[in-house]
N, C-alpha and C. Protein backbone atom coordinates (compact mmCIF):
# COMPACT_ATOMS: atom_id res chain seq x y z
N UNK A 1 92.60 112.58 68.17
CA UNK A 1 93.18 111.30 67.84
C UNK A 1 94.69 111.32 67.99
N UNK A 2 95.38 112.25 67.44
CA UNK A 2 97.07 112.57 67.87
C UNK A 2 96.99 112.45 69.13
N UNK A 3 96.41 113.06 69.70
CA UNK A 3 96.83 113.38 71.08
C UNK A 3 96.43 111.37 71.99
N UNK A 4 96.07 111.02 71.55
CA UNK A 4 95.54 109.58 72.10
C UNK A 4 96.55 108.75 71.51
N UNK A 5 97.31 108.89 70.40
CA UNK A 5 98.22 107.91 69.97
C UNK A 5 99.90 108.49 70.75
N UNK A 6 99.67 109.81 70.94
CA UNK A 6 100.93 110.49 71.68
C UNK A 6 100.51 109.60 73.47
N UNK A 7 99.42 109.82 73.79
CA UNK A 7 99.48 109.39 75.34
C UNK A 7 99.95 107.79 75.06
N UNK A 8 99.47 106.87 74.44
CA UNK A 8 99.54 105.20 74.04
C UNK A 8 101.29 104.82 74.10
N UNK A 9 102.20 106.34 73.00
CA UNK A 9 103.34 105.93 72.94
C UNK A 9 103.96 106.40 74.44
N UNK A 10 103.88 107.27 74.86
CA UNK A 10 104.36 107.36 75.88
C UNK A 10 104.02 106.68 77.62
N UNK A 11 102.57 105.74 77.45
CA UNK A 11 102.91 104.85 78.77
C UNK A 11 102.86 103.97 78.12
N UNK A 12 102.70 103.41 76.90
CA UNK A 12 102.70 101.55 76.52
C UNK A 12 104.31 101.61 76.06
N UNK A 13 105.04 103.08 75.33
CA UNK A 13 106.38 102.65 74.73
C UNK A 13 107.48 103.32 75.84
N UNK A 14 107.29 103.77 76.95
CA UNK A 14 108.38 104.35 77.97
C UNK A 14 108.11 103.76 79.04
N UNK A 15 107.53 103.92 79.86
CA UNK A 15 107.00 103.43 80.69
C UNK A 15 106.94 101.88 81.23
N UNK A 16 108.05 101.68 81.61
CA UNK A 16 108.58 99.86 81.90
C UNK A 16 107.48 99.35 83.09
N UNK A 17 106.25 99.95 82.62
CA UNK A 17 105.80 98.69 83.39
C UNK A 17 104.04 97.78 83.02
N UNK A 18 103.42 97.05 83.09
CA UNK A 18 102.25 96.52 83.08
C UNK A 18 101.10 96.57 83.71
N UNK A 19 100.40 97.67 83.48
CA UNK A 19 98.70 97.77 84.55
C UNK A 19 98.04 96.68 84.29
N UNK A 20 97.92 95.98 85.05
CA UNK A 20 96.50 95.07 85.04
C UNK A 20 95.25 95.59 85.58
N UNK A 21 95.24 95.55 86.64
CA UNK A 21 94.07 97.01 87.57
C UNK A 21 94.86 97.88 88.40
N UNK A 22 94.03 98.88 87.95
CA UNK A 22 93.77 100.24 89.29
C UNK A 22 93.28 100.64 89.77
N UNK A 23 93.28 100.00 90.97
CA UNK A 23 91.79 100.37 91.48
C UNK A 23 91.90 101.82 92.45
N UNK A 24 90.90 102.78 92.52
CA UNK A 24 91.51 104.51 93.09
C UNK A 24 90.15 104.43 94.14
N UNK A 25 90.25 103.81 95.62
CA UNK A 25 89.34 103.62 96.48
C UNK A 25 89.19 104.92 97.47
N UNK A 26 87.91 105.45 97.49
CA UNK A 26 87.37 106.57 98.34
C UNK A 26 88.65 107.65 98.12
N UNK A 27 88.10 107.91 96.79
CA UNK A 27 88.54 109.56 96.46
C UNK A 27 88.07 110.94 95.93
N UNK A 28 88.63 111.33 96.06
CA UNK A 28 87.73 112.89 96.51
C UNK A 28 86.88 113.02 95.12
N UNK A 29 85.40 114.09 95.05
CA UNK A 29 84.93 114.26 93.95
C UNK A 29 86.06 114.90 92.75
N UNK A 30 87.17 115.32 92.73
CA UNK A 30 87.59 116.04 92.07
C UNK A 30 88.51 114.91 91.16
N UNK A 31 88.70 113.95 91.68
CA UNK A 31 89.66 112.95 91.71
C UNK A 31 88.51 111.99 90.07
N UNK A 32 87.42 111.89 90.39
CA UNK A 32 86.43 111.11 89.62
C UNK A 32 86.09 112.74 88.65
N UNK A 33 86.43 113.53 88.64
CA UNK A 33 86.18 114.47 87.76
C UNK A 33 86.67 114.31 86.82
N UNK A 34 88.46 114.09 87.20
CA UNK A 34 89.89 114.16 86.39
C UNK A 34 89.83 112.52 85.50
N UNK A 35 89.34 111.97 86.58
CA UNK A 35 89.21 110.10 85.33
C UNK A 35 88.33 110.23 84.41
N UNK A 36 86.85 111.06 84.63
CA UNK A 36 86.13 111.13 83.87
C UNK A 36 86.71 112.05 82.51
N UNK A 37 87.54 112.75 82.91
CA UNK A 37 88.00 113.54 81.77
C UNK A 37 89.40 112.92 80.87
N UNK A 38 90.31 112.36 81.82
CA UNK A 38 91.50 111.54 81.06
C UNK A 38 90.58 110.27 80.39
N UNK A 39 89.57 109.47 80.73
CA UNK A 39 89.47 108.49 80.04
C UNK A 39 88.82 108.77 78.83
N UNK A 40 88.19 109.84 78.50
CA UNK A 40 88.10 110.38 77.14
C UNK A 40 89.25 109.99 75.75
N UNK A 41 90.52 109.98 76.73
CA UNK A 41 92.01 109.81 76.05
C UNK A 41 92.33 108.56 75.83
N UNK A 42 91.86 107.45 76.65
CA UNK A 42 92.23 105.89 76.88
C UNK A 42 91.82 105.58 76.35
N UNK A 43 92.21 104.68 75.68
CA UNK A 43 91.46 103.22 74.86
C UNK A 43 90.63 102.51 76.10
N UNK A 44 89.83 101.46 75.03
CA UNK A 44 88.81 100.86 76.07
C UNK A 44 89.08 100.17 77.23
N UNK A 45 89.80 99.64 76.62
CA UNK A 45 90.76 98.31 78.00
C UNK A 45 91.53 99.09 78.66
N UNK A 46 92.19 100.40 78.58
CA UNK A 46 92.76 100.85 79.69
C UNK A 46 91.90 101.21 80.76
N UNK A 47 90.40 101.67 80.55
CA UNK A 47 89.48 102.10 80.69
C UNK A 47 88.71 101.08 81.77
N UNK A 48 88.83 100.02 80.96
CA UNK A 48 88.38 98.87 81.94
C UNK A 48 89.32 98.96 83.39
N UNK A 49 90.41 98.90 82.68
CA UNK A 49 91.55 98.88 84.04
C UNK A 49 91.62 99.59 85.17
N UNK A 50 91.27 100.86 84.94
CA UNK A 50 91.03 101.81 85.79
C UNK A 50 89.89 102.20 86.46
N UNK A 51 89.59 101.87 87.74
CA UNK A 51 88.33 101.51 88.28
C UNK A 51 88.17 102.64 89.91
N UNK A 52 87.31 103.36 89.87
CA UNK A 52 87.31 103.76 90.45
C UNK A 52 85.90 103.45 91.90
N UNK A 53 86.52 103.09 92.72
CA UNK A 53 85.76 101.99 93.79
C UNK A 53 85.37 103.55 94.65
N UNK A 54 83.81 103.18 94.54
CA UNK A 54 82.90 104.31 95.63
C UNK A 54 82.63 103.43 97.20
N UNK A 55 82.22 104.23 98.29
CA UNK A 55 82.13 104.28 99.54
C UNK A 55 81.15 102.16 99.70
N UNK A 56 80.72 101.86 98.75
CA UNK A 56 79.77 100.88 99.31
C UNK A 56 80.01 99.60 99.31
N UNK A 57 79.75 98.89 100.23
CA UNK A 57 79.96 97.41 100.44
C UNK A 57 80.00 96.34 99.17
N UNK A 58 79.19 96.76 98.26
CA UNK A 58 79.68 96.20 97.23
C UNK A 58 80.65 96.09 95.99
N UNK A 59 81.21 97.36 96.36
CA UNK A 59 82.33 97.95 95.83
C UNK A 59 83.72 97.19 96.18
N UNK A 60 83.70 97.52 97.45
CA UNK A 60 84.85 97.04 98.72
C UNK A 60 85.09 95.52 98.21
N UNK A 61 83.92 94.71 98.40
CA UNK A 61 84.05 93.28 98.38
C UNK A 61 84.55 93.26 96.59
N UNK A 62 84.32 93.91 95.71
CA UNK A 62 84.79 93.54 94.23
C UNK A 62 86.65 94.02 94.60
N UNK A 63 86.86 94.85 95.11
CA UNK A 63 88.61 95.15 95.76
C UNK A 63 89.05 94.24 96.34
N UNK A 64 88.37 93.16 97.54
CA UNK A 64 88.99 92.40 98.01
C UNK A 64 89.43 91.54 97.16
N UNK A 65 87.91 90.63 96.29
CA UNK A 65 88.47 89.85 95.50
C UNK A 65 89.50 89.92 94.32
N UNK A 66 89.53 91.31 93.77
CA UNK A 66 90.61 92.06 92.95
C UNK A 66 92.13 91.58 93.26
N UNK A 67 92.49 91.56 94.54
CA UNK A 67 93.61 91.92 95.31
C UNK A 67 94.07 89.96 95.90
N UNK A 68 92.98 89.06 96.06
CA UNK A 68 93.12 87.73 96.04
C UNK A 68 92.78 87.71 97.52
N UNK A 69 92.05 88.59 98.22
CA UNK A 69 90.96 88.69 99.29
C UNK A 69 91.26 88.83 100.89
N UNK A 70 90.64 89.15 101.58
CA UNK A 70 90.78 90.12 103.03
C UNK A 70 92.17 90.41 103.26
N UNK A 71 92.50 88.94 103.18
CA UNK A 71 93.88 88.59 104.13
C UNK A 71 94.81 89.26 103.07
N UNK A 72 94.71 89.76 102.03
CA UNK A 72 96.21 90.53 101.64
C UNK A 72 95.73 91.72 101.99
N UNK A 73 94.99 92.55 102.61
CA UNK A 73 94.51 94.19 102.77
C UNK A 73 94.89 94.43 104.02
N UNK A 74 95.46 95.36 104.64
CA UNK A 74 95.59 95.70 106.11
C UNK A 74 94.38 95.96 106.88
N UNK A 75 94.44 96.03 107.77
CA UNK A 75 93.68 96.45 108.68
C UNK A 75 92.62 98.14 108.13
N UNK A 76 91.76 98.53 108.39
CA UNK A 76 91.35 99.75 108.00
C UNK A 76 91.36 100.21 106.99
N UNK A 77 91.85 99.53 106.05
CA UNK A 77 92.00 99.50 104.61
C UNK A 77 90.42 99.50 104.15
N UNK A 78 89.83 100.91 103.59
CA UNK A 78 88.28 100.71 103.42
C UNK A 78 87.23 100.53 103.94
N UNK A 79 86.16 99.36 103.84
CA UNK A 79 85.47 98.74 104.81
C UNK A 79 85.63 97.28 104.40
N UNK A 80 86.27 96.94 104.07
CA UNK A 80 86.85 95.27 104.09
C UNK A 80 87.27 94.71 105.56
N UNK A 81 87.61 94.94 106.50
CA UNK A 81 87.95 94.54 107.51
C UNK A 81 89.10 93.64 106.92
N UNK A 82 90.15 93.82 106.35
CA UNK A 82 91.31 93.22 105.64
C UNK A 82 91.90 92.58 107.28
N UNK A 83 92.62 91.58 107.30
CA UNK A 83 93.59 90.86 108.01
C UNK A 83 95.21 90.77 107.93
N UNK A 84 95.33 91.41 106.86
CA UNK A 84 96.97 91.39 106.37
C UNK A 84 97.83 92.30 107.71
N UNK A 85 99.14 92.28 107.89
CA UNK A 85 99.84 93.22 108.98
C UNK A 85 100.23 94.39 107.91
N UNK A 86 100.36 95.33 108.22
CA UNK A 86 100.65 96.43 107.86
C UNK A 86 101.99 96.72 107.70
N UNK A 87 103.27 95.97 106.45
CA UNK A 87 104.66 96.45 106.57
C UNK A 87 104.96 97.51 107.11
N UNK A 88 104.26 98.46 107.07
CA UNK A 88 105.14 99.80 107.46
C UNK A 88 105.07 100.02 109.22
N UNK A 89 103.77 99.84 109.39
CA UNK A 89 103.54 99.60 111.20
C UNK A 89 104.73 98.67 111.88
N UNK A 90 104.96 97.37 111.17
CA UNK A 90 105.42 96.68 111.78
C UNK A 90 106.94 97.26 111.83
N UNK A 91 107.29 97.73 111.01
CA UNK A 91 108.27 98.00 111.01
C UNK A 91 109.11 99.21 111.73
N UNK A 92 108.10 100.21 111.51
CA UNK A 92 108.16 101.32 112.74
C UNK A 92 107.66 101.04 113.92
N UNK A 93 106.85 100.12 114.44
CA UNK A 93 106.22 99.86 115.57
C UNK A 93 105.05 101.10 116.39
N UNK A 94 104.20 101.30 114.97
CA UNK A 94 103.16 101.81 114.57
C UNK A 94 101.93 101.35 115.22
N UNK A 95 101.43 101.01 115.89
CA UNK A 95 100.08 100.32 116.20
C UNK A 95 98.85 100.92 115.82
């Protein structure tokens, strides 16, 4: 329980900023090891927040709509077939 009110003060009271979602798309088994073990530490609603999106089409489509849908995702982004341009391509002239 200390240790859960020590993690709370240090990202809700340092930490200048606001999670709404996180979504952690196609990552490694080791990656869903480590959430399964930090969210032990989280309260529920952080818990909610942190979402970890697996390989399947129905997954993908709950990210698009997450994000306000195709057209803000780049290209190859997942399996969404996103429409957005890619700032960083464009900018290096990346194709």
């Amino acid at each position: 329980m200390d240790l859960g009110v020590k993690l709370d003060r240090l990202t809700i009271g340092i930490l200048p900023i606001k999670m709404k979602l996180m979504l952690i798309a196609d990552s490694p088994r080791w990656m869903s090891i480590m959430m399964g073990i930090f969210s032990r530490f989280m309260s529920k609603k952080m818990q909610k927040r942190m979402v970890v999106v697996k390989g399947d089409a129905e997954a993908w489509a709950t990210v698009a709509s997450s994000v306000g849908g195709k057209q803000y995702c780049p290209p190859g982004f997942g399996e969404m077939g996103g429409t957005a341009p890619d700032p960083v391509a464009a900018k290096y002239g990346i194709k």
